[in-house]
C-alpha atoms as a PDB file:
ATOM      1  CA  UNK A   1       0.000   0.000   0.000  1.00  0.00           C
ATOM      2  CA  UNK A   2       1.432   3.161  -1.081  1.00  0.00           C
ATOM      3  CA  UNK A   3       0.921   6.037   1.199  1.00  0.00           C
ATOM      4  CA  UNK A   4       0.488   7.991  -2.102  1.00  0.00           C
ATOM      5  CA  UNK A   5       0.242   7.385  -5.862  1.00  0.00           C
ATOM      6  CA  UNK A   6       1.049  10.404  -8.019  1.00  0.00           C
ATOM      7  CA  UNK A   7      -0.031  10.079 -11.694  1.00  0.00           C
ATOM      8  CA  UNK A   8       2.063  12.631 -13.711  1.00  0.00           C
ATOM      9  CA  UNK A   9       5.313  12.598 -13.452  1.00  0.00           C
ATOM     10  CA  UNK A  10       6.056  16.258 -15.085  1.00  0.00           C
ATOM     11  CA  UNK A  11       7.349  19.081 -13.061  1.00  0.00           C
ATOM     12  CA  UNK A  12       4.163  19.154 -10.945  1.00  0.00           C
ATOM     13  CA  UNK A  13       4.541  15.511  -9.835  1.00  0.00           C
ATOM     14  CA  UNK A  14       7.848  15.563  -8.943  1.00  0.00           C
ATOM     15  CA  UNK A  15       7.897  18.343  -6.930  1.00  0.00           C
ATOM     16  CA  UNK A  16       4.637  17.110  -4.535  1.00  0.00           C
ATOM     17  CA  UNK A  17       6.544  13.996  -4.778  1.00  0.00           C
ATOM     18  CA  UNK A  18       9.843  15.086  -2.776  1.00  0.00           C
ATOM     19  CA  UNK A  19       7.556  16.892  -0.745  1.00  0.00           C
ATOM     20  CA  UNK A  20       6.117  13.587   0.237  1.00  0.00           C
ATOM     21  CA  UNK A  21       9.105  11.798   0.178  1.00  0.00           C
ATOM     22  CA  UNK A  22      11.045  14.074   2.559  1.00  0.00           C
ATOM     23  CA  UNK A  23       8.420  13.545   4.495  1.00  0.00           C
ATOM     24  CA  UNK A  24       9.163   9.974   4.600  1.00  0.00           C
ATOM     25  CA  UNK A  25       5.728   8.785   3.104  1.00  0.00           C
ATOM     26  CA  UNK A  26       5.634   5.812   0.403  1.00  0.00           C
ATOM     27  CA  UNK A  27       5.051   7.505  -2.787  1.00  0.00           C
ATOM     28  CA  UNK A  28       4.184   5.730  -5.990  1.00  0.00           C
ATOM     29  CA  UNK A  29       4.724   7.971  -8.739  1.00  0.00           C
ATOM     30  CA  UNK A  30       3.281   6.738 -12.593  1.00  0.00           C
ATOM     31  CA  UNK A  31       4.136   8.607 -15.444  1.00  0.00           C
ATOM     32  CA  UNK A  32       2.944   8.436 -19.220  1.00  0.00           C
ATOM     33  CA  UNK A  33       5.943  10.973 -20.420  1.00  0.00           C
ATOM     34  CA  UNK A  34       3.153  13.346 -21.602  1.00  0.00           C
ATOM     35  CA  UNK A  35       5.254  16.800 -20.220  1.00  0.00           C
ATOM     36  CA  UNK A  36       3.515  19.388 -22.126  1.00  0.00           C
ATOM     37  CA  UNK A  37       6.674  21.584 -22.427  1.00  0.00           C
ATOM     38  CA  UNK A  38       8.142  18.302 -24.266  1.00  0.00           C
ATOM     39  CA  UNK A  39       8.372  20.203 -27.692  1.00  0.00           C
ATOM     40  CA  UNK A  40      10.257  23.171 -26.492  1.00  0.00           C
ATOM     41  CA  UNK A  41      14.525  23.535 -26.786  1.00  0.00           C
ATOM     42  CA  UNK A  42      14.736  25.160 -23.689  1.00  0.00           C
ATOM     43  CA  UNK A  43      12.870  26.252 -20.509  1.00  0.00           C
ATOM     44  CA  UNK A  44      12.667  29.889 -19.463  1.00  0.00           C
ATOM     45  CA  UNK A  45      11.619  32.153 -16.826  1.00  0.00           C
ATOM     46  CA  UNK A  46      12.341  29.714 -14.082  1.00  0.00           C
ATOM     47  CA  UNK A  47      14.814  31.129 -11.050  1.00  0.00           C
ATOM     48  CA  UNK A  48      18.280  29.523 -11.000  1.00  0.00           C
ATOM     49  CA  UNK A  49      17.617  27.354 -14.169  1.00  0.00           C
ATOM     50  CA  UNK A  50      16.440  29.885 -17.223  1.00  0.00           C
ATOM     51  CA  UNK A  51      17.458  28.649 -20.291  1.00  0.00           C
ATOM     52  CA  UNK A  52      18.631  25.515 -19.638  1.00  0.00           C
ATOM     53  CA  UNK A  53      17.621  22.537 -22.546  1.00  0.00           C
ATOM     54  CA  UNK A  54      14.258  21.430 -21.047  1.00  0.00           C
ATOM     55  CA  UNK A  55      14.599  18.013 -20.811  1.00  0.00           C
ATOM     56  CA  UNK A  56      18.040  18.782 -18.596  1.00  0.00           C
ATOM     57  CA  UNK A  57      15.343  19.543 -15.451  1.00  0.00           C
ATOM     58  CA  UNK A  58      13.624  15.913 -16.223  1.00  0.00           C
ATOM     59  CA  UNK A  59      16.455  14.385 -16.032  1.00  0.00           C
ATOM     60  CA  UNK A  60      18.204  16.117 -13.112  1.00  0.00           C
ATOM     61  CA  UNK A  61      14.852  15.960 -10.891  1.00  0.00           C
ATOM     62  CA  UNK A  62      14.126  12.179 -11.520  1.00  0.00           C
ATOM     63  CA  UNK A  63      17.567  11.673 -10.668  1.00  0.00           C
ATOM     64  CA  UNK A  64      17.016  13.243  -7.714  1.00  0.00           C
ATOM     65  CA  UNK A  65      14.179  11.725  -6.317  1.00  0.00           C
ATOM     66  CA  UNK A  66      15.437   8.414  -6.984  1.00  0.00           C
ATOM     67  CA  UNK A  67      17.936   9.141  -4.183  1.00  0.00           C
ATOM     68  CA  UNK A  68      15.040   8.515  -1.661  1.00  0.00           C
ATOM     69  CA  UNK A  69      14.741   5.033  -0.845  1.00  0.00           C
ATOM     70  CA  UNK A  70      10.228   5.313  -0.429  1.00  0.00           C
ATOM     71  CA  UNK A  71      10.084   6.326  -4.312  1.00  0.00           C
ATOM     72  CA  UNK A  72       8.479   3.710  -6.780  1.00  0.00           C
ATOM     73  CA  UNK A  73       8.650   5.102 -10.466  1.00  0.00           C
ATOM     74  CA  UNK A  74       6.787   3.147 -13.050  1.00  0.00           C
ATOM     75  CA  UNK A  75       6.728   4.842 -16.783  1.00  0.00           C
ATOM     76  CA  UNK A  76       2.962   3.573 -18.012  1.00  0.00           C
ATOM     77  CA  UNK A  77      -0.322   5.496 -18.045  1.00  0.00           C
ATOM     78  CA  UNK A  78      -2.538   5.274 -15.264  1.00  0.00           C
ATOM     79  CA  UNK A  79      -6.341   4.304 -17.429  1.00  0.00           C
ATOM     80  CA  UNK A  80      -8.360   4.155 -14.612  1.00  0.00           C
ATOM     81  CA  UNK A  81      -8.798   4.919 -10.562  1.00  0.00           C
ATOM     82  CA  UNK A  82     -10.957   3.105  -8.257  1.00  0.00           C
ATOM     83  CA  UNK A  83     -12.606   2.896  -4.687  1.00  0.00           C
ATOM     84  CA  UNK A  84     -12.467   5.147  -1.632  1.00  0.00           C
ATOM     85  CA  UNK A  85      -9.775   7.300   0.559  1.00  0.00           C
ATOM     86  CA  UNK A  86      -7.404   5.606   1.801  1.00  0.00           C
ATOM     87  CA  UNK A  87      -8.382   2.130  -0.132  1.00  0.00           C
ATOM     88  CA  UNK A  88      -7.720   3.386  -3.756  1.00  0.00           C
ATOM     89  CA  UNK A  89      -6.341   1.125  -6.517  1.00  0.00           C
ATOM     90  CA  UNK A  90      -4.819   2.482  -9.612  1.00  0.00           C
ATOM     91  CA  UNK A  91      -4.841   0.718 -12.811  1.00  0.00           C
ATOM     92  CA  UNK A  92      -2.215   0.696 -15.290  1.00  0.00           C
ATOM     93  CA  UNK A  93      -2.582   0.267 -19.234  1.00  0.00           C
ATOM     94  CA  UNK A  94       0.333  -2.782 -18.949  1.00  0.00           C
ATOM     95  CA  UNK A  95      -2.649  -4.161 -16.675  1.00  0.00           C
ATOM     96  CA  UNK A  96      -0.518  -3.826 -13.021  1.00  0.00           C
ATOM     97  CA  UNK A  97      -2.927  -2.593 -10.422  1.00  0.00           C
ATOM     98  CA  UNK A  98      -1.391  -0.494  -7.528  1.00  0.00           C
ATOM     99  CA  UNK A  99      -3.033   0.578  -3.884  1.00  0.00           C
ATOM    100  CA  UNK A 100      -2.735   3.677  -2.091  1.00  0.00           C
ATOM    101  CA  UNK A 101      -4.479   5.741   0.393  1.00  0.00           C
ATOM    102  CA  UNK A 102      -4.322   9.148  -1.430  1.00  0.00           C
ATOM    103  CA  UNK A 103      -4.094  10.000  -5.197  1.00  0.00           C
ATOM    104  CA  UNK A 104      -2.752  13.228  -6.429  1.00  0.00           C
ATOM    105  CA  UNK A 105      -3.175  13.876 -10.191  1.00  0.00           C
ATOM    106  CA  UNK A 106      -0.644  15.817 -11.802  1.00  0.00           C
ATOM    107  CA  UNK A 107      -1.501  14.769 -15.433  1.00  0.00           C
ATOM    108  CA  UNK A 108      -1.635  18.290 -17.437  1.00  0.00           C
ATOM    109  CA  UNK A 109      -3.198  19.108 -20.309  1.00  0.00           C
ATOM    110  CA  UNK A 110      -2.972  19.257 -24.134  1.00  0.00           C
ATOM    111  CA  UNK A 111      -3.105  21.998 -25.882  1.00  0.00           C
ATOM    112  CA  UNK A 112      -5.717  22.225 -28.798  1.00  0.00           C
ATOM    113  CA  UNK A 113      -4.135  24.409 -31.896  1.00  0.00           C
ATOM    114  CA  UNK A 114      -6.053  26.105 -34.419  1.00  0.00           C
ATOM    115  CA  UNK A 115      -6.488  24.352 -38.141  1.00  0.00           C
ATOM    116  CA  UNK A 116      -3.687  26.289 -39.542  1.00  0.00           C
ATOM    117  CA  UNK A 117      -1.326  23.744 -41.910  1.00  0.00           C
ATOM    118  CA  UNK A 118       1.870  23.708 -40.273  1.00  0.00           C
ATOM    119  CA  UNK A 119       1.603  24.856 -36.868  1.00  0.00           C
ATOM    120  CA  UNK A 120       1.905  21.694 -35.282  1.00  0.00           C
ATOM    121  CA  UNK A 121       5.695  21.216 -36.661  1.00  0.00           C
ATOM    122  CA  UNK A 122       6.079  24.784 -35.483  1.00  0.00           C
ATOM    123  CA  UNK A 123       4.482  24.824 -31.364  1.00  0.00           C
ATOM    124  CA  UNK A 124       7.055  24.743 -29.206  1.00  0.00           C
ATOM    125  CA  UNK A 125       9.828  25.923 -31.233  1.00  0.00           C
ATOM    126  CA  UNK A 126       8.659  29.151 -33.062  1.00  0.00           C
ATOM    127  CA  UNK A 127       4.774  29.170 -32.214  1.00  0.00           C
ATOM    128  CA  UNK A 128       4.585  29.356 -28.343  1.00  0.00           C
ATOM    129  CA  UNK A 129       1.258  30.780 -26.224  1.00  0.00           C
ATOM    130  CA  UNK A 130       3.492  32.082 -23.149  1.00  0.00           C
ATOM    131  CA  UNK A 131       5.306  35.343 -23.870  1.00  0.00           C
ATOM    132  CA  UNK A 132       6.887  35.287 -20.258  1.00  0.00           C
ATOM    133  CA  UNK A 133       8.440  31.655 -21.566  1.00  0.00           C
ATOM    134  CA  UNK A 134       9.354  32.876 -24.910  1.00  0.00           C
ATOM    135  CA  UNK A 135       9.258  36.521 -25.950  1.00  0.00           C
ATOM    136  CA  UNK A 136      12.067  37.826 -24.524  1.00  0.00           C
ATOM    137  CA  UNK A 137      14.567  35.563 -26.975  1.00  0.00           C
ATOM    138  CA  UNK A 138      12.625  37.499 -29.818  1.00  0.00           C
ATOM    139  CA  UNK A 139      14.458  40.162 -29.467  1.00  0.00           C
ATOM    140  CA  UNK A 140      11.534  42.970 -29.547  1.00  0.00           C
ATOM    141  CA  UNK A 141      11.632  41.585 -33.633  1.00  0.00           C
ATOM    142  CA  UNK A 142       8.219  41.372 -35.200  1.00  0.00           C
ATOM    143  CA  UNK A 143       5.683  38.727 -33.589  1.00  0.00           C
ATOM    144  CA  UNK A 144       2.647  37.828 -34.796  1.00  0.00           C
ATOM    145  CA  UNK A 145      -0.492  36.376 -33.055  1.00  0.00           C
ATOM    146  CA  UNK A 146      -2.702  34.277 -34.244  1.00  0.00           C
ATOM    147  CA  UNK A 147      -6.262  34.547 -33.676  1.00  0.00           C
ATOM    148  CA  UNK A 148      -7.687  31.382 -32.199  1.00  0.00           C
ATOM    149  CA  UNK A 149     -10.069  32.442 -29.074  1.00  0.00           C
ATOM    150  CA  UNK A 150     -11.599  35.225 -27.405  1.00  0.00           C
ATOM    151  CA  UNK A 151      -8.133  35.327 -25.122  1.00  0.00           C
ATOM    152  CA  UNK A 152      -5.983  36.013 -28.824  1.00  0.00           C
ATOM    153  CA  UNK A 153      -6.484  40.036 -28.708  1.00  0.00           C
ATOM    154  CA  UNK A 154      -5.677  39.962 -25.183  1.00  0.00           C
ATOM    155  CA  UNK A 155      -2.644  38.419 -25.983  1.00  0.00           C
ATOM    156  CA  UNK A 156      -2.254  40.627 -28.627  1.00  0.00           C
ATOM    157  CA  UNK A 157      -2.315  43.089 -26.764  1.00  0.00           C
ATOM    158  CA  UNK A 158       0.080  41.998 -23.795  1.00  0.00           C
ATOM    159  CA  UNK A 159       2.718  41.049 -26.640  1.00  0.00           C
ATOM    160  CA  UNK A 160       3.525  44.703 -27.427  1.00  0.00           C
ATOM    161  CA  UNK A 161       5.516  44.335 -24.541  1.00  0.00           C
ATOM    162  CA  UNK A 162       7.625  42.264 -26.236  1.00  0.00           C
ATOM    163  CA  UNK A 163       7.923  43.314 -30.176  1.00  0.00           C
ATOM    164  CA  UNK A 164       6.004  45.088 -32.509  1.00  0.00           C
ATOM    165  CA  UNK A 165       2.831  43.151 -33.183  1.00  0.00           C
ATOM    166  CA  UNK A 166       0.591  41.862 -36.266  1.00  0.00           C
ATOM    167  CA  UNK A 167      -2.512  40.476 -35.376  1.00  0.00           C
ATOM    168  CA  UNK A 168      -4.113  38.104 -37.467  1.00  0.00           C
ATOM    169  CA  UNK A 169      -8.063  36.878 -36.478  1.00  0.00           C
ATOM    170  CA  UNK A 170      -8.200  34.308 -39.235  1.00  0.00           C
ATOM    171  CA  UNK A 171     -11.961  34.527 -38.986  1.00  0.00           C
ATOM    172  CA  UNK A 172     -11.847  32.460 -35.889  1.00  0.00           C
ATOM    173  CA  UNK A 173     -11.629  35.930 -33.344  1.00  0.00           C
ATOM    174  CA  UNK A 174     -14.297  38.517 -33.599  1.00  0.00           C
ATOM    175  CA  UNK A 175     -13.295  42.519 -32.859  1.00  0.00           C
ATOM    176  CA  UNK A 176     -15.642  45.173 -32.108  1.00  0.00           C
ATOM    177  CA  UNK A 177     -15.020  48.605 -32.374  1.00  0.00           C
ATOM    178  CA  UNK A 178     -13.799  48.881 -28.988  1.00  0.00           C
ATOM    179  CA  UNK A 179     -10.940  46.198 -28.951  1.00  0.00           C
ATOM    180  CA  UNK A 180     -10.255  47.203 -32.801  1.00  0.00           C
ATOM    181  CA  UNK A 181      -9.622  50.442 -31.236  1.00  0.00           C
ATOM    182  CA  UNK A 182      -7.901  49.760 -27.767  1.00  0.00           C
ATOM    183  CA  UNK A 183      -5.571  47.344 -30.322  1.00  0.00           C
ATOM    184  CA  UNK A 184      -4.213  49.793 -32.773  1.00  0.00           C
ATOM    185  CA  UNK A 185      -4.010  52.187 -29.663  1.00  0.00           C
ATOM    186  CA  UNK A 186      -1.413  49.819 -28.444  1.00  0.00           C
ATOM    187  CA  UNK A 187       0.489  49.727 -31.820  1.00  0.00           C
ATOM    188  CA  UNK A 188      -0.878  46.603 -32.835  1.00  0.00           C
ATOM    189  CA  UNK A 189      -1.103  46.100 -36.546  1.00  0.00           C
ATOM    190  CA  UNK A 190      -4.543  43.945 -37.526  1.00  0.00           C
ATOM    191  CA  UNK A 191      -4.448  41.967 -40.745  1.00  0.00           C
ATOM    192  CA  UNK A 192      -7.569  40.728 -41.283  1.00  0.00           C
ATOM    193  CA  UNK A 193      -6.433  38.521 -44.542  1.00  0.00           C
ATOM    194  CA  UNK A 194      -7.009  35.133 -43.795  1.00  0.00           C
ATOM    195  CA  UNK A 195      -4.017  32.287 -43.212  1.00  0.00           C
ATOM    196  CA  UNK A 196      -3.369  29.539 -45.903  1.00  0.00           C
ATOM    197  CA  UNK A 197      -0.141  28.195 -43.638  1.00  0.00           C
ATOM    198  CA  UNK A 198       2.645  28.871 -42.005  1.00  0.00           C
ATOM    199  CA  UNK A 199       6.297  28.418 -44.113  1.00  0.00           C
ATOM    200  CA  UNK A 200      10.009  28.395 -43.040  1.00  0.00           C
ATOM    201  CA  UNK A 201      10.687  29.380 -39.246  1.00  0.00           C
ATOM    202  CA  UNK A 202       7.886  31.569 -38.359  1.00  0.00           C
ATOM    203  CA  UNK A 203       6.051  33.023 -41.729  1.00  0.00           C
ATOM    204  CA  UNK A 204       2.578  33.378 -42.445  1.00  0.00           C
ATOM    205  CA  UNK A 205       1.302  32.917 -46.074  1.00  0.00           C
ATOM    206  CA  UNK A 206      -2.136  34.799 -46.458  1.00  0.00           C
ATOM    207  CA  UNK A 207      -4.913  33.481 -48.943  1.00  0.00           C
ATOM    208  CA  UNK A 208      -3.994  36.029 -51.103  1.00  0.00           C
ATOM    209  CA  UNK A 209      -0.507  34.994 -51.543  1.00  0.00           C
ATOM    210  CA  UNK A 210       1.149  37.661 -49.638  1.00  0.00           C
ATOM    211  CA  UNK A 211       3.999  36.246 -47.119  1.00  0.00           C
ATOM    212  CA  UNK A 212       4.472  37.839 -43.746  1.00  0.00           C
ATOM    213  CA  UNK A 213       8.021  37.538 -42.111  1.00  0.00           C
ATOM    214  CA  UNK A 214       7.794  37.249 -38.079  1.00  0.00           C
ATOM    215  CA  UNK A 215      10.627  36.059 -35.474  1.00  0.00           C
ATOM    216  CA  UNK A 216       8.052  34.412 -33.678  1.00  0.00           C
ATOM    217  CA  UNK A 217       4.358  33.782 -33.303  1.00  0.00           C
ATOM    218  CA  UNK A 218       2.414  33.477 -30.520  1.00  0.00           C
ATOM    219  CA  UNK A 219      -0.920  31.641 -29.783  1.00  0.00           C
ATOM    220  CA  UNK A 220      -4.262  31.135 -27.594  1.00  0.00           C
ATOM    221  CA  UNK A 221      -4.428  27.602 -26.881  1.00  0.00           C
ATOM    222  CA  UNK A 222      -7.432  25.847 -25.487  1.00  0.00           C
ATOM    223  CA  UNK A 223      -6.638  22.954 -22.987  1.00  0.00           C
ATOM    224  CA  UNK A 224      -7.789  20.196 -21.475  1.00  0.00           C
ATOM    225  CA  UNK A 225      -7.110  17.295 -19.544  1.00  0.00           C
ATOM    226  CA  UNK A 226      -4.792  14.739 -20.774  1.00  0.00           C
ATOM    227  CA  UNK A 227      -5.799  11.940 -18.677  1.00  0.00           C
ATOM    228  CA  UNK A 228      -9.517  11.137 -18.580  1.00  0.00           C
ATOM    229  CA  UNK A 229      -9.013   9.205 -15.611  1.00  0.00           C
ATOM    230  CA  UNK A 230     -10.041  12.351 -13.121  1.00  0.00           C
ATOM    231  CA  UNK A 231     -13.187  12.229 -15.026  1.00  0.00           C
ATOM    232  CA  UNK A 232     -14.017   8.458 -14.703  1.00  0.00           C
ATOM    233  CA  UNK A 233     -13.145   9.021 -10.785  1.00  0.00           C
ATOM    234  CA  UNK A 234     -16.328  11.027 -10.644  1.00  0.00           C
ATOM    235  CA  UNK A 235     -14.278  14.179 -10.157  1.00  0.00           C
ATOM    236  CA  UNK A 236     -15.961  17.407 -11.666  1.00  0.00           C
ATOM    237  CA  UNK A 237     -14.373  19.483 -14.290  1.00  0.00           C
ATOM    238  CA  UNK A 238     -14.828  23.329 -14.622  1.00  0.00           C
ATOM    239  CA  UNK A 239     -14.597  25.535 -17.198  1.00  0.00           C
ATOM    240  CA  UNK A 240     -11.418  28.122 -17.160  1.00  0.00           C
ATOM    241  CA  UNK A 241     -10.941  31.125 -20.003  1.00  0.00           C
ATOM    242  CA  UNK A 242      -8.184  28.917 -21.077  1.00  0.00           C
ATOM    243  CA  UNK A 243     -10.347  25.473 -21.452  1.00  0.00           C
ATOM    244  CA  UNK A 244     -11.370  22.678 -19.168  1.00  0.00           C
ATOM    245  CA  UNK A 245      -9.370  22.003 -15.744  1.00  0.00           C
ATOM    246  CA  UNK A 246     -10.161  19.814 -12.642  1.00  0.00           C
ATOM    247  CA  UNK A 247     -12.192  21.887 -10.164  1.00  0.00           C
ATOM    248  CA  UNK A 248     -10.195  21.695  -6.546  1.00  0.00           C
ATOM    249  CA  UNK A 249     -10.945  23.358  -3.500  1.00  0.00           C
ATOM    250  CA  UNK A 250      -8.086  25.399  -1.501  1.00  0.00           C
ATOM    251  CA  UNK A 251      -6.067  22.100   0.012  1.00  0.00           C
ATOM    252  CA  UNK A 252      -5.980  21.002  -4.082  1.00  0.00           C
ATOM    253  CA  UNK A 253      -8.711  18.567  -2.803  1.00  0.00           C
ATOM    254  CA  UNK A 254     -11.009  17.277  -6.205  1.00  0.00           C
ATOM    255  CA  UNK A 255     -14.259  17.182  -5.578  1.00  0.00           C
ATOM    256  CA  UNK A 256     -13.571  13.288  -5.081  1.00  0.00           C
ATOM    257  CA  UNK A 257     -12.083  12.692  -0.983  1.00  0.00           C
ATOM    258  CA  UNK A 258      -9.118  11.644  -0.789  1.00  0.00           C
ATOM    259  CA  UNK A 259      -7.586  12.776  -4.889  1.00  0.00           C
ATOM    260  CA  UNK A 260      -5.697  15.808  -4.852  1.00  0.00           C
ATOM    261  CA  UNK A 261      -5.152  17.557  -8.357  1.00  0.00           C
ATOM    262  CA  UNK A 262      -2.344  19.967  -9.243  1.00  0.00           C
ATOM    263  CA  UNK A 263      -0.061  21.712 -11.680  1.00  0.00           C
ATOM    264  CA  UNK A 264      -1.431  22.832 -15.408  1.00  0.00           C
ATOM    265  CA  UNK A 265      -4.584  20.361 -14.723  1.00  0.00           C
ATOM    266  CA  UNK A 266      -6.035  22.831 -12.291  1.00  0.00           C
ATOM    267  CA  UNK A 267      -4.086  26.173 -12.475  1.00  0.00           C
ATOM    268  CA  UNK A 268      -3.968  28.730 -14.355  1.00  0.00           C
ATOM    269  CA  UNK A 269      -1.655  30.552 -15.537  1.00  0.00           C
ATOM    270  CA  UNK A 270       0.695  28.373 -16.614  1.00  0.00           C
ATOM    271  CA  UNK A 271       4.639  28.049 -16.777  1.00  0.00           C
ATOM    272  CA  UNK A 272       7.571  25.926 -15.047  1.00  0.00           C
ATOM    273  CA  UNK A 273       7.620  27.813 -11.929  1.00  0.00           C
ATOM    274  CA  UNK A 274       4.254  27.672 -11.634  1.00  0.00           C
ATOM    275  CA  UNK A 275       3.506  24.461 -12.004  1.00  0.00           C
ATOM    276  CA  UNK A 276       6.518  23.448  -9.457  1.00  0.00           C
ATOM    277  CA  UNK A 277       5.178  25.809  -6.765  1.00  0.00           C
ATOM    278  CA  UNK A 278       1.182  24.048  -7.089  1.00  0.00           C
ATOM    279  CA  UNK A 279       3.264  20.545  -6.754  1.00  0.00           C
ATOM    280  CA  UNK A 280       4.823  21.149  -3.722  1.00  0.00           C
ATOM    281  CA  UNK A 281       1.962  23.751  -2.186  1.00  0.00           C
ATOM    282  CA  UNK A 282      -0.076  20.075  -3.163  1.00  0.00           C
ATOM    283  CA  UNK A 283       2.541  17.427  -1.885  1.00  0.00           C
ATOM    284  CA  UNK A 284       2.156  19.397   1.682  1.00  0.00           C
ATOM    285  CA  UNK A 285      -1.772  19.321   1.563  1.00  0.00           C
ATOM    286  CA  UNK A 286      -1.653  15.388   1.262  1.00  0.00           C
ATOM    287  CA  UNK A 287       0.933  14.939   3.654  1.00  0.00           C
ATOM    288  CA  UNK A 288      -1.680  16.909   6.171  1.00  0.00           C
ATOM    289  CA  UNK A 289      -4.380  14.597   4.961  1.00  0.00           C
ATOM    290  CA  UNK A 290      -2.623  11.225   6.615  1.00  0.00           C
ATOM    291  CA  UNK A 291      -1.690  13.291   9.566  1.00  0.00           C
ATOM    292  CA  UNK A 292      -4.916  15.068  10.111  1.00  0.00           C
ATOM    293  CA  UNK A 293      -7.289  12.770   8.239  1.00  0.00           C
ATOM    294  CA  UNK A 294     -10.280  14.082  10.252  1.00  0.00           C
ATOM    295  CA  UNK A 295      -9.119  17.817   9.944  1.00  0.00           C
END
């Protein structure tokens, strides 16, 4: 019986996890390698790590934990959790089952990109939604954002602290007068042309053939879980103006007893340091759970 199973095992997960571990609890962590910041070269905006290759703080962390003898790390995807607090049982897609008294889901999300032909090659690399993770390397160059959601003029808008910005609804974000004018207030440029694709590092090739040159482009992503497993738990989802997280109360409780949630999956905004801070803020509240269960 694991004291607790943590399903993620991303930044969020690892950092409840040596919460937990320092605290000398059995911890169980199962991870399906589904870290959302997988397609980016490097991480930044973190304290004492900015700019490092991204993958470098995977490593280094999991190395780390594995120093602490109570750590079980199993790379599979957890499909489904079962029964009550402190008598769950975790189910694993290789078929292994595994028990423990609290579950904390650090799973993430995906992020769902606009039908534009060839952003996916591009996200991560020279289309990114987080301009504290990515503008400054831009240089203050020209950026363009792509409309996607009601959040793209907004980020529009915010970008200008960063370059000098094109906006481009692409039919899929609606301006009225009032953000048209509160834009090009801000020295936003609108093109209202519509996108055929994106070319070389970070163009834009309108419908009517004209190519626009950008050092980077930036946009609104909608998310959602990437593990339906919260969902089959009975835990309730609620709608953010990012997309769908897992609803939590203010221990990172779910709304199931006894399955704590944390990390992308139930934050917003997101980044590194974010996401590392709502870990360990969540390791602590399960470690009070088994020492005050009746608190």
């Amino acid at each position: 019986m694991h004291d607790v199973i943590v399903i993620g095992g991303g930044y969020a997960g690892m950092a409840a996890a040596l919460q937990l571990l320092r605290a000398r609890r059995r911890v169980l962590v199962i991870d399906a390698g589904m870290r959302r910041n997988r397609f980016a070269r490097h991480t930044h905006g973190f304290l004492g790590r900015d700019g490092i290759p991204s993958n470098q703080i995977v490593v280094e962390s999991r190395e780390q934990l594995a120093m602490y003898p109570d750590l079980v790390w199993v790379d599979d995807e957890a499909v489904s959790v079962s029964g009550v607090r402190d008598n769950f049982e975790v189910s694993l897609r290789r078929g292994q089952i595994h028990p423990g008294r609290r579950i904390l889901f650090a799973t993430g999300v995906r992020d769902t990109l606009p039908a534009i032909e060839g952003i996916e090659a591009r996200w991560g690399r020279s289309v990114f939604h987080c301009p504290y993770c990515h503008g400054y390397e831009l240089d203050q160059g020209p950026i363009g954002v792509l409309g996607s959601s009601p959040m793209s003029a907004h980020q529009a808008e915010l970008l200008t602290e960063w370059g000098t910005i094109t906006f481009l609804p692409n039919d899929a974000t609606a301006l009225n007068d009032t953000k048209r004018d509160a834009l090009q207030a801000s020295g936003v440029t609108i093109e209202n042309t519509a996108i055929e694709r994106l070319e070389g590092e970070a163009n834009v090739r309108l419908v009517d053939g004209r190519l626009l040159s950008f050092v980077g482009l930036f946009v609104s992503t909608t998310v959602s879980p990437v593990s339906d497993a919260p969902v089959r738990a009975g835990c309730e989802l609620e709608e953010t103006p990012l997309g769908t997280m897992l609803r939590t109360d203010a221990t990172q409780q779910t709304t199931i007893p006894g399955i704590y949630a944390c990390g992308d999956v139930t934050d917003m905004p997101h980044s590194v340091s974010l996401a590392i801070g709502s870990g360990a803020m969540a390791g602590a509240q399960v470690h009070f759970s088994l020492v005050w269960p009746d608190a």
